[in-house]
Structure formats: structure tokens, C-alpha cells
PDB file of N, CA and C in Angstrom:
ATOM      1  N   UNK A   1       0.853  -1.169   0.000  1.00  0.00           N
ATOM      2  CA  UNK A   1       0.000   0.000   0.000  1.00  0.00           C
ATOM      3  C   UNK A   1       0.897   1.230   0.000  1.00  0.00           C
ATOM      4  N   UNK A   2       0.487   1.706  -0.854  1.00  0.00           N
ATOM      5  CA  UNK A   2       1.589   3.451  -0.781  1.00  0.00           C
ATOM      6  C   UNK A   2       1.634   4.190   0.149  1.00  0.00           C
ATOM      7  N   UNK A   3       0.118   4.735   0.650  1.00  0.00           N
ATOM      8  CA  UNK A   3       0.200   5.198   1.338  1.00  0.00           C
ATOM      9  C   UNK A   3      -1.064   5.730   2.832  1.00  0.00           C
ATOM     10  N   UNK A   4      -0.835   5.282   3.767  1.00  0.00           N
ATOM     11  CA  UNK A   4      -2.000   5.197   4.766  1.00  0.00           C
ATOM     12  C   UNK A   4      -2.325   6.693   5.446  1.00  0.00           C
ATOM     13  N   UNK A   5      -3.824   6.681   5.956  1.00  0.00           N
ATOM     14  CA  UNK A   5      -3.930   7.454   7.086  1.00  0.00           C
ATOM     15  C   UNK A   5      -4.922   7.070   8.148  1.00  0.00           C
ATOM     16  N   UNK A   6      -3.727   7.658   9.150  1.00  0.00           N
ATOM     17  CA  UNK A   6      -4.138   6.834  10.496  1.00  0.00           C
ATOM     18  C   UNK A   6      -5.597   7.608  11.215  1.00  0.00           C
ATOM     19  N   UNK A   7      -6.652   6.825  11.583  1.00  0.00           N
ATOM     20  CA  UNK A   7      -7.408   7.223  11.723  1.00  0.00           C
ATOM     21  C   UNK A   7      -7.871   6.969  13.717  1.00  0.00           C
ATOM     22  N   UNK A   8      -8.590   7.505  14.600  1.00  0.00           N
ATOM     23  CA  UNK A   8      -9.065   6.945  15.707  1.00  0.00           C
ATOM     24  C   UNK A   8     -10.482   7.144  15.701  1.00  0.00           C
ATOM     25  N   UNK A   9     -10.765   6.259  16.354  1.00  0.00           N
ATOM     26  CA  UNK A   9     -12.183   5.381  16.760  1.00  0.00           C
ATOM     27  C   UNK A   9     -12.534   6.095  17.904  1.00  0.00           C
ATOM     28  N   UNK A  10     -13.084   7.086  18.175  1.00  0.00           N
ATOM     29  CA  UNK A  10     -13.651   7.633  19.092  1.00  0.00           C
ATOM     30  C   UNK A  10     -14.825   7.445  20.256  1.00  0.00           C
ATOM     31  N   UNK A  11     -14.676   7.626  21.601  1.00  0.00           N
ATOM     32  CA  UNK A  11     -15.941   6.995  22.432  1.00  0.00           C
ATOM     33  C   UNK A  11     -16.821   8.142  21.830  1.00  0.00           C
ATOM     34  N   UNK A  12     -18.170   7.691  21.610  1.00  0.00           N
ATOM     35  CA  UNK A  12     -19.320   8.245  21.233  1.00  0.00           C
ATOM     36  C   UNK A  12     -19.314   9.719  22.484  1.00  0.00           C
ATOM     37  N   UNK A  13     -19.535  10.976  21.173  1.00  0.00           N
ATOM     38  CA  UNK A  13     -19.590  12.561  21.788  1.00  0.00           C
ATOM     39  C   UNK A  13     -18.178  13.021  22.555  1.00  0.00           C
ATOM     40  N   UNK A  14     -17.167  12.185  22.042  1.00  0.00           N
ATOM     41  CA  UNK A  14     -15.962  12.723  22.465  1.00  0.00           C
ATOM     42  C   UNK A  14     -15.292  13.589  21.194  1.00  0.00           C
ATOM     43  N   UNK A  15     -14.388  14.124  21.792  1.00  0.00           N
ATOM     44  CA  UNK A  15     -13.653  15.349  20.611  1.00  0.00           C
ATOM     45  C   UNK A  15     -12.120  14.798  21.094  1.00  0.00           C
ATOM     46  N   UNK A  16     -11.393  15.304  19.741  1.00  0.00           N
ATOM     47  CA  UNK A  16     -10.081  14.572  20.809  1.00  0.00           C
ATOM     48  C   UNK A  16      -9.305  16.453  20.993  1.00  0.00           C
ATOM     49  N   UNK A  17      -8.603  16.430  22.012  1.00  0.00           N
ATOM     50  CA  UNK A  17      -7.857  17.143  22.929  1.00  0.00           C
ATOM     51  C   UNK A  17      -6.820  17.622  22.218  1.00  0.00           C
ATOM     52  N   UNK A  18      -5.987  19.235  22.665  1.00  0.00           N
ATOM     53  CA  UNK A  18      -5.316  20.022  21.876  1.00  0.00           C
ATOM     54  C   UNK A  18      -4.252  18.979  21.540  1.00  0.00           C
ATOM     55  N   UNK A  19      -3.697  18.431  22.256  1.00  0.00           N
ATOM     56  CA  UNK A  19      -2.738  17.219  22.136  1.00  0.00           C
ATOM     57  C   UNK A  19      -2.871  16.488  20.805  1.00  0.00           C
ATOM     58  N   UNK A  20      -4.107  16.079  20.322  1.00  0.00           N
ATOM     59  CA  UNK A  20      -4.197  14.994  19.466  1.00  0.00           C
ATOM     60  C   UNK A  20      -5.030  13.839  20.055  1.00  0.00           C
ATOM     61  N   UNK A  21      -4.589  13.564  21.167  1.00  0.00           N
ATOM     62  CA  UNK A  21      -4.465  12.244  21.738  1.00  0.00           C
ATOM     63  C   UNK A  21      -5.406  12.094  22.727  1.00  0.00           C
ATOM     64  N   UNK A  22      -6.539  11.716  23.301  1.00  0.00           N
ATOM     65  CA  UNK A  22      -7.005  11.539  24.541  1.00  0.00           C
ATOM     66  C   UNK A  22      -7.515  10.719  25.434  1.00  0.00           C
ATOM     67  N   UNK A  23      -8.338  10.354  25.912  1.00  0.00           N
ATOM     68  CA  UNK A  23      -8.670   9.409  26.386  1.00  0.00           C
ATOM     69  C   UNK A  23     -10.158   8.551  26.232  1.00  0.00           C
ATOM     70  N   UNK A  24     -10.126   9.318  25.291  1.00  0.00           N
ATOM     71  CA  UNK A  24     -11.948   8.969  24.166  1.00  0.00           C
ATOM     72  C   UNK A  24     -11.470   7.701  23.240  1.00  0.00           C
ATOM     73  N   UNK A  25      -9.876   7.974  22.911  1.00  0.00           N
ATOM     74  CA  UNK A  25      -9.412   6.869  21.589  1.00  0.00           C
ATOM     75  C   UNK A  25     -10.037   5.524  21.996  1.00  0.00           C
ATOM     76  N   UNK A  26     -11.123   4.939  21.366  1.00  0.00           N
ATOM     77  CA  UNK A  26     -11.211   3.591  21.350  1.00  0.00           C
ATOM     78  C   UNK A  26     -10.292   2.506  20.689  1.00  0.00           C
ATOM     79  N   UNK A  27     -10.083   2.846  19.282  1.00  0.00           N
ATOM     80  CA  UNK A  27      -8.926   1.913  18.833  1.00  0.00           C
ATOM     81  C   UNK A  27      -8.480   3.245  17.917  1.00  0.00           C
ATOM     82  N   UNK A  28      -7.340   2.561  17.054  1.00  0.00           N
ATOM     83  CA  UNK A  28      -6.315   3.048  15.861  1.00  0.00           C
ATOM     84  C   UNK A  28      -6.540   2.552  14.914  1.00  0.00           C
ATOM     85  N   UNK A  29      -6.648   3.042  13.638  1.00  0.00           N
ATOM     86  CA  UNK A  29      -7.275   2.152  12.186  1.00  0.00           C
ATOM     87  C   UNK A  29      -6.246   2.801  11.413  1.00  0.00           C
ATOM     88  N   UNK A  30      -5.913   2.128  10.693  1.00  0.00           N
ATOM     89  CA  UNK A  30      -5.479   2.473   9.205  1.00  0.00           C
ATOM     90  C   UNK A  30      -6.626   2.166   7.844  1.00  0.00           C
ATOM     91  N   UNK A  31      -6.293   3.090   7.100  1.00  0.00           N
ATOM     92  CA  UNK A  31      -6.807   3.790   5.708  1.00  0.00           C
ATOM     93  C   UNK A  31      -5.968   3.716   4.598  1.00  0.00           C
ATOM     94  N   UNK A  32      -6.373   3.164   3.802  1.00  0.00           N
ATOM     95  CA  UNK A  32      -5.862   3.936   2.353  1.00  0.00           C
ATOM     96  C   UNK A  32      -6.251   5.083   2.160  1.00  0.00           C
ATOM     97  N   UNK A  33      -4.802   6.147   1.489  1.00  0.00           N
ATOM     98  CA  UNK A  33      -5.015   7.391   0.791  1.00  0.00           C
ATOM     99  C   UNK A  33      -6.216   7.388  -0.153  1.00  0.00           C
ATOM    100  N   UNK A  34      -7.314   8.429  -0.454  1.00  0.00           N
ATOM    101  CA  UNK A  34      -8.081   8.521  -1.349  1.00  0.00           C
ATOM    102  C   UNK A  34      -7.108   9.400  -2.475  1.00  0.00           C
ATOM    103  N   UNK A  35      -6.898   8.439  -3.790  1.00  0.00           N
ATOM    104  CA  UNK A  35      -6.186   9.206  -4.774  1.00  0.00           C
ATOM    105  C   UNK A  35      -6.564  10.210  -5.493  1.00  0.00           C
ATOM    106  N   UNK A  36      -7.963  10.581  -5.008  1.00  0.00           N
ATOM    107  CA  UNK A  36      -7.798  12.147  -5.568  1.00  0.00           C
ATOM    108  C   UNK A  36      -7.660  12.925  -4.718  1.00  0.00           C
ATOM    109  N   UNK A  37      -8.166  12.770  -3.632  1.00  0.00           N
ATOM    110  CA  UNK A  37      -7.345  13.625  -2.309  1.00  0.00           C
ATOM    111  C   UNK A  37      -6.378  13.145  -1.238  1.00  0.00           C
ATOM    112  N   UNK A  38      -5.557  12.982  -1.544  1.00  0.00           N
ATOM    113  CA  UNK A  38      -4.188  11.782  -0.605  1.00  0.00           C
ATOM    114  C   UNK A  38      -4.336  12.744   0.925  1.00  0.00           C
ATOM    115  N   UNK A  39      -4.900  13.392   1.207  1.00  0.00           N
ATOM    116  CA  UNK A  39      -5.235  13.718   2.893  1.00  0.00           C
ATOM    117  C   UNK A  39      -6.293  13.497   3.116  1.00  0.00           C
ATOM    118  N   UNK A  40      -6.963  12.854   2.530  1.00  0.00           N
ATOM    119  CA  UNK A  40      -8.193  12.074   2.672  1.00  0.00           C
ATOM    120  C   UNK A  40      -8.457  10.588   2.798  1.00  0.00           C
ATOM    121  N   UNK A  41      -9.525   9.925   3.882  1.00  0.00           N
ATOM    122  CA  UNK A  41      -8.855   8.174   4.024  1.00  0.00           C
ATOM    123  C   UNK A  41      -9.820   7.999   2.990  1.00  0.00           C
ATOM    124  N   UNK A  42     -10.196   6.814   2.507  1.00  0.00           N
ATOM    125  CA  UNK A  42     -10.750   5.868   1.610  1.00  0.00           C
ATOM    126  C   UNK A  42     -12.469   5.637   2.412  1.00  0.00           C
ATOM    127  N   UNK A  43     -13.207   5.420   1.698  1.00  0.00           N
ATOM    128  CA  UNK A  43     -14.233   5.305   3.011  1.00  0.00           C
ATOM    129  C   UNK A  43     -14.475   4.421   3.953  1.00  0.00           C
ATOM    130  N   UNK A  44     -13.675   2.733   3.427  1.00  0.00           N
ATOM    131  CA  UNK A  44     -13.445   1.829   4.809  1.00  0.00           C
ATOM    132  C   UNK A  44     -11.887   1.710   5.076  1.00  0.00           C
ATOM    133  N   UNK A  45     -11.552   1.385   6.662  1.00  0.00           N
ATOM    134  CA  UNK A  45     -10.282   1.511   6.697  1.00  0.00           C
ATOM    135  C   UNK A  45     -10.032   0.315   6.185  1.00  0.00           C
ATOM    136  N   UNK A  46      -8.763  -0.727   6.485  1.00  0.00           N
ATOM    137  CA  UNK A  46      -8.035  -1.593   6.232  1.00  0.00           C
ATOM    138  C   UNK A  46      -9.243  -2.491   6.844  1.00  0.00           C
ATOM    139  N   UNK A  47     -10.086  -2.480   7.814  1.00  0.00           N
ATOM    140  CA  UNK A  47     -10.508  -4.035   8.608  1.00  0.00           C
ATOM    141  C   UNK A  47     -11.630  -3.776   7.910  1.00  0.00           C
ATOM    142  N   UNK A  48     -12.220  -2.387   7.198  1.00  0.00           N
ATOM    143  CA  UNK A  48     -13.300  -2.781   6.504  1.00  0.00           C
ATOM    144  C   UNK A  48     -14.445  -1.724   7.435  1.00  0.00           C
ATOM    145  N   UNK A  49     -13.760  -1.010   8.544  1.00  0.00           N
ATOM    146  CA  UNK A  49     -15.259  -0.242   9.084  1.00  0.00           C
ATOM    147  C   UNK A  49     -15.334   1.080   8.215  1.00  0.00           C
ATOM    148  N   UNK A  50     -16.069   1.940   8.352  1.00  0.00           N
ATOM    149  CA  UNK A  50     -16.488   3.387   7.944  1.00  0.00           C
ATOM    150  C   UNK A  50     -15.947   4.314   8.851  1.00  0.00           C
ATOM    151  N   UNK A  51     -15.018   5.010   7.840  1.00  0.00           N
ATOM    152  CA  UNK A  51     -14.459   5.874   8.343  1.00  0.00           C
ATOM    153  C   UNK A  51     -14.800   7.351   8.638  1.00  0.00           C
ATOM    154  N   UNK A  52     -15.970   7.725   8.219  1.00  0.00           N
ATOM    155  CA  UNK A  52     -16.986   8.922   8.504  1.00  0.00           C
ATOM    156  C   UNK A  52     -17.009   9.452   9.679  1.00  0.00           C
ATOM    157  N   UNK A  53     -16.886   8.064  10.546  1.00  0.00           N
ATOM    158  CA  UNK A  53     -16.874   8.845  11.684  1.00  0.00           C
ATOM    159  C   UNK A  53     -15.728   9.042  12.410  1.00  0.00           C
ATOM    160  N   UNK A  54     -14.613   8.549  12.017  1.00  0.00           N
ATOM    161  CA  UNK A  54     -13.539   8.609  12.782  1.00  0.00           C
ATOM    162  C   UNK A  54     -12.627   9.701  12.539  1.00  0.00           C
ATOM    163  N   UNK A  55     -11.964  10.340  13.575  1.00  0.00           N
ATOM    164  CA  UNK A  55     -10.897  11.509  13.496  1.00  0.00           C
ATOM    165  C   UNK A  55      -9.497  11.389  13.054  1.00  0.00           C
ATOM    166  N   UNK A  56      -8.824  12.530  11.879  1.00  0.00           N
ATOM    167  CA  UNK A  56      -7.735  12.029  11.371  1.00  0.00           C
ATOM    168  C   UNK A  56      -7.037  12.084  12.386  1.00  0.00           C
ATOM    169  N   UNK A  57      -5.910  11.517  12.794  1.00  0.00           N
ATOM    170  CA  UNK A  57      -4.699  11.594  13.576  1.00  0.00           C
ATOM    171  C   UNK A  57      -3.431  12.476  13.250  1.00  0.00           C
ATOM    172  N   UNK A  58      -3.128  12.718  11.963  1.00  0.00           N
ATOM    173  CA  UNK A  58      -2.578  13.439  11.317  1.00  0.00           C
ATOM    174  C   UNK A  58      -0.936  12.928  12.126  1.00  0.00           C
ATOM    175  N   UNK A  59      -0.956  11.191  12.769  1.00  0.00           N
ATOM    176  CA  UNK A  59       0.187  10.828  12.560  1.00  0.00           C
ATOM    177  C   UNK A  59       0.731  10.234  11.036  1.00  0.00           C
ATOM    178  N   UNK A  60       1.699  10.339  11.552  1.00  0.00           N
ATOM    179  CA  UNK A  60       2.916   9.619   9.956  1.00  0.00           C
ATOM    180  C   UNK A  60       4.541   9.159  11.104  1.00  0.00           C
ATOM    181  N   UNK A  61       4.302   7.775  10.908  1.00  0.00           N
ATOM    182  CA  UNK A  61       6.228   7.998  11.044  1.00  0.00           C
ATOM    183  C   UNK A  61       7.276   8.728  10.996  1.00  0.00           C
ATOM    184  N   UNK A  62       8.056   9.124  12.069  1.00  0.00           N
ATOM    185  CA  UNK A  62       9.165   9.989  11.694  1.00  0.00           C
ATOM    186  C   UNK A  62      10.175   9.114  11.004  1.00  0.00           C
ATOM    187  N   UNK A  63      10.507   8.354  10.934  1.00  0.00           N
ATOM    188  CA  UNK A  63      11.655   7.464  10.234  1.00  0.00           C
ATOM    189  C   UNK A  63      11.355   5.813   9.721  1.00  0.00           C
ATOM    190  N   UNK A  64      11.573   5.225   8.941  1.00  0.00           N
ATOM    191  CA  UNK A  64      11.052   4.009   8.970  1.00  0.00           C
ATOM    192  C   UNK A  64      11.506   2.684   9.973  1.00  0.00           C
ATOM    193  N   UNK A  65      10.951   2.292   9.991  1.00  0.00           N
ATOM    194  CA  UNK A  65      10.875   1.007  11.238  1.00  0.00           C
ATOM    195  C   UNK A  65      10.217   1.656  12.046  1.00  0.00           C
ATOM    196  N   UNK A  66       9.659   3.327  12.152  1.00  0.00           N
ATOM    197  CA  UNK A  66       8.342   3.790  13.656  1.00  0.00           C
ATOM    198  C   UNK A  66       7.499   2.411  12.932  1.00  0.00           C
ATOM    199  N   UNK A  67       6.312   2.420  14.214  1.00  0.00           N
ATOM    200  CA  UNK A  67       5.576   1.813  14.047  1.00  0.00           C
ATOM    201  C   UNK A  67       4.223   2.653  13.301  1.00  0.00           C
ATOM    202  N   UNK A  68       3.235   2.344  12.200  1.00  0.00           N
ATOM    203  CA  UNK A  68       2.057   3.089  11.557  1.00  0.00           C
ATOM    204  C   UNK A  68       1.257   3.560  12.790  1.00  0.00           C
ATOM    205  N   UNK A  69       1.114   3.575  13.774  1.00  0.00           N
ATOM    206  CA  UNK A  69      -0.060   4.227  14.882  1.00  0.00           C
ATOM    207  C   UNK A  69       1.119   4.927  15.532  1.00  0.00           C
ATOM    208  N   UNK A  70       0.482   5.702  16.642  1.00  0.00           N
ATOM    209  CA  UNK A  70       1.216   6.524  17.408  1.00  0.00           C
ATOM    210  C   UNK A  70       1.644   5.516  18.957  1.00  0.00           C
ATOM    211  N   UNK A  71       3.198   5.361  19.215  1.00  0.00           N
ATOM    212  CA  UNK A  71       3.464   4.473  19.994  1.00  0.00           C
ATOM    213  C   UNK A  71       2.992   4.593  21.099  1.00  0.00           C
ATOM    214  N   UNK A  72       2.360   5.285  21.702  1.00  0.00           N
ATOM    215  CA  UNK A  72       1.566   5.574  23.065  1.00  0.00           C
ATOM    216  C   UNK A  72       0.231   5.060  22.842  1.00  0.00           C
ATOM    217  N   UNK A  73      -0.182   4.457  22.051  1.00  0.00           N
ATOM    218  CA  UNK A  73      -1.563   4.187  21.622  1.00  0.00           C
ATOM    219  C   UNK A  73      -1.561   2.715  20.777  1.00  0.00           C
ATOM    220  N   UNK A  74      -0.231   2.224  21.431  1.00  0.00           N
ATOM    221  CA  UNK A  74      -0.034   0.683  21.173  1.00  0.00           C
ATOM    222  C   UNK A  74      -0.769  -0.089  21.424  1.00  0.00           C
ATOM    223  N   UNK A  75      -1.557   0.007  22.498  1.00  0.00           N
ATOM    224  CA  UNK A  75      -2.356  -1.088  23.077  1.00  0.00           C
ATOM    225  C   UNK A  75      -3.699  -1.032  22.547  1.00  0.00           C
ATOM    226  N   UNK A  76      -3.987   0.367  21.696  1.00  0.00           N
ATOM    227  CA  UNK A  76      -5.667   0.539  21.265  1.00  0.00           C
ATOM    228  C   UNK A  76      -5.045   0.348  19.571  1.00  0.00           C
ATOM    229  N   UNK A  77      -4.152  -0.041  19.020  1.00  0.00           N
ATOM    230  CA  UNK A  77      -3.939  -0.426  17.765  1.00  0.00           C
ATOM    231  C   UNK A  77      -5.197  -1.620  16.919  1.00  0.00           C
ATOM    232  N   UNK A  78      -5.774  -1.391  15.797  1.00  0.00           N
ATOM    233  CA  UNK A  78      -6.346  -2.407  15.578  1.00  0.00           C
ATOM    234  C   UNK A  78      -5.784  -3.416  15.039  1.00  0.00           C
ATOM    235  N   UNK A  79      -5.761  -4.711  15.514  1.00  0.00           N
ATOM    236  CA  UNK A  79      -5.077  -5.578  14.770  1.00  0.00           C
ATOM    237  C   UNK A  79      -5.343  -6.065  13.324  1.00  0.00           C
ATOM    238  N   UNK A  80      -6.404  -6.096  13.203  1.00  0.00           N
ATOM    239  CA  UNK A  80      -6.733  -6.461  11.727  1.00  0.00           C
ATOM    240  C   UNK A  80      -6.589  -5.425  10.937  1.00  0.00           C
ATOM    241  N   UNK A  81      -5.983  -4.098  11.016  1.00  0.00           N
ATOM    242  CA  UNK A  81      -5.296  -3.052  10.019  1.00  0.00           C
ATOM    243  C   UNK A  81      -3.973  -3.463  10.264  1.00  0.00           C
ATOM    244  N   UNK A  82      -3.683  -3.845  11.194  1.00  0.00           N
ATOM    245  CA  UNK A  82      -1.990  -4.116  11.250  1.00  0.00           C
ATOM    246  C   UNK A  82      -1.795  -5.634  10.366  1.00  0.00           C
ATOM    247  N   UNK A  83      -2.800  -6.581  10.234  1.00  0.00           N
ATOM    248  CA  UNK A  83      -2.400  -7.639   9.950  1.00  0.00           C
ATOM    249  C   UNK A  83      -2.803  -7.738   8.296  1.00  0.00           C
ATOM    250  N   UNK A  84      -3.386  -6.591   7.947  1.00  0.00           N
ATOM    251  CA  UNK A  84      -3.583  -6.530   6.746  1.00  0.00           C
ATOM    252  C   UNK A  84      -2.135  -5.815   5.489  1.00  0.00           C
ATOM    253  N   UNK A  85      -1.705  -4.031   7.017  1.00  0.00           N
ATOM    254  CA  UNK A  85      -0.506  -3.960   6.474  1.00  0.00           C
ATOM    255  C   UNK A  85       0.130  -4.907   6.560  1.00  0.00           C
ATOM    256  N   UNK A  86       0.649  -5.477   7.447  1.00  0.00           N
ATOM    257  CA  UNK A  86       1.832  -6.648   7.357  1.00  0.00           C
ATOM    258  C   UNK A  86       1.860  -7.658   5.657  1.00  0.00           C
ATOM    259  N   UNK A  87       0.311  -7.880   5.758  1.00  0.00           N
ATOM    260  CA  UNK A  87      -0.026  -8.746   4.386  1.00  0.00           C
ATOM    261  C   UNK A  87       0.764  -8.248   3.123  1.00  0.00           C
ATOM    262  N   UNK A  88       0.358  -6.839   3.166  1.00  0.00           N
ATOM    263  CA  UNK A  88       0.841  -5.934   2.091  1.00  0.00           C
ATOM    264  C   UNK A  88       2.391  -5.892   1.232  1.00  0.00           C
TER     265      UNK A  88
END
């Protein structure tokens, strides 16, 4: 896949925090780029949910080998976007 965006799964009527990050994140999804707007996700992520409702993260790796989600948010990673990149 060329190129992803990382998306979070939000607890229902949460906003996420100046940070980025808060404590609403239900999980971490990955997206395919939409190729006519590459800052835009695709409308299902990688496991296949709807991404309409979920908030961009506006992470990206600083170097390769980071991990695609934000490493503080390891444990709310979805696995079936990770096991799909891996596929890739």
C-alpha cells in the first residue's frame, strides 16, 4: 500500500484534545489514501469499518521502522489493520 492514514475510533460525543491524543481513543485504524485527495482516508479503513466517523490523527512515522499508529496508543492499535498492512 503506498500510502495510509491513520485514523481513531472515538468513544461516542468525544472530541479529541489540543494534544491529538485523549482518552476517548477507542482503537487506531489504518486507511488507504483517497487518490484524488491523498489527505483524505478511503471510506473503509483496512478491517473494513467506515471511516466517517472517525478523526484524522494526522500521525505519519518519523523514520522508517516507527511503528504506523502513534506508539503511546499501542495497546488501542487495531489488529486487523496491522495484519492486513503486514499482508501488504
Amino acid at each position: 500500500m503506498a500510502s495510509i492514514i491513520v485514523l481513531f475510533e472515538l468513544e461516542p460525543e468525544q472530541v479529541l484534545g489540543a494534544e491529538g491524543v485523549g482518552p476517548g481513543v477507542l482503537a487506531v485504524h489504518a486507511a488507504g489514501a483517497d487518490p484524488d485527495v491523498p489527505e483524505d482516508p478511503q471510506p473503509t479503513t483496512l478491517c473494513q469499518r467506515d471511516t466517517r466517523s472517525m478523526e484524522h490523527s494526522h500521525y505519519a512515522p518519523a523514520r522508517p521502522g516507527e511503528p504506523w499508529y502513534p506508539p503511546e496508543l499501542a495497546d488501542r492499535r487495531c489488529r486487523e489493520c496491522e495484519r492486513v498492512l503486514s499482508a501488504a
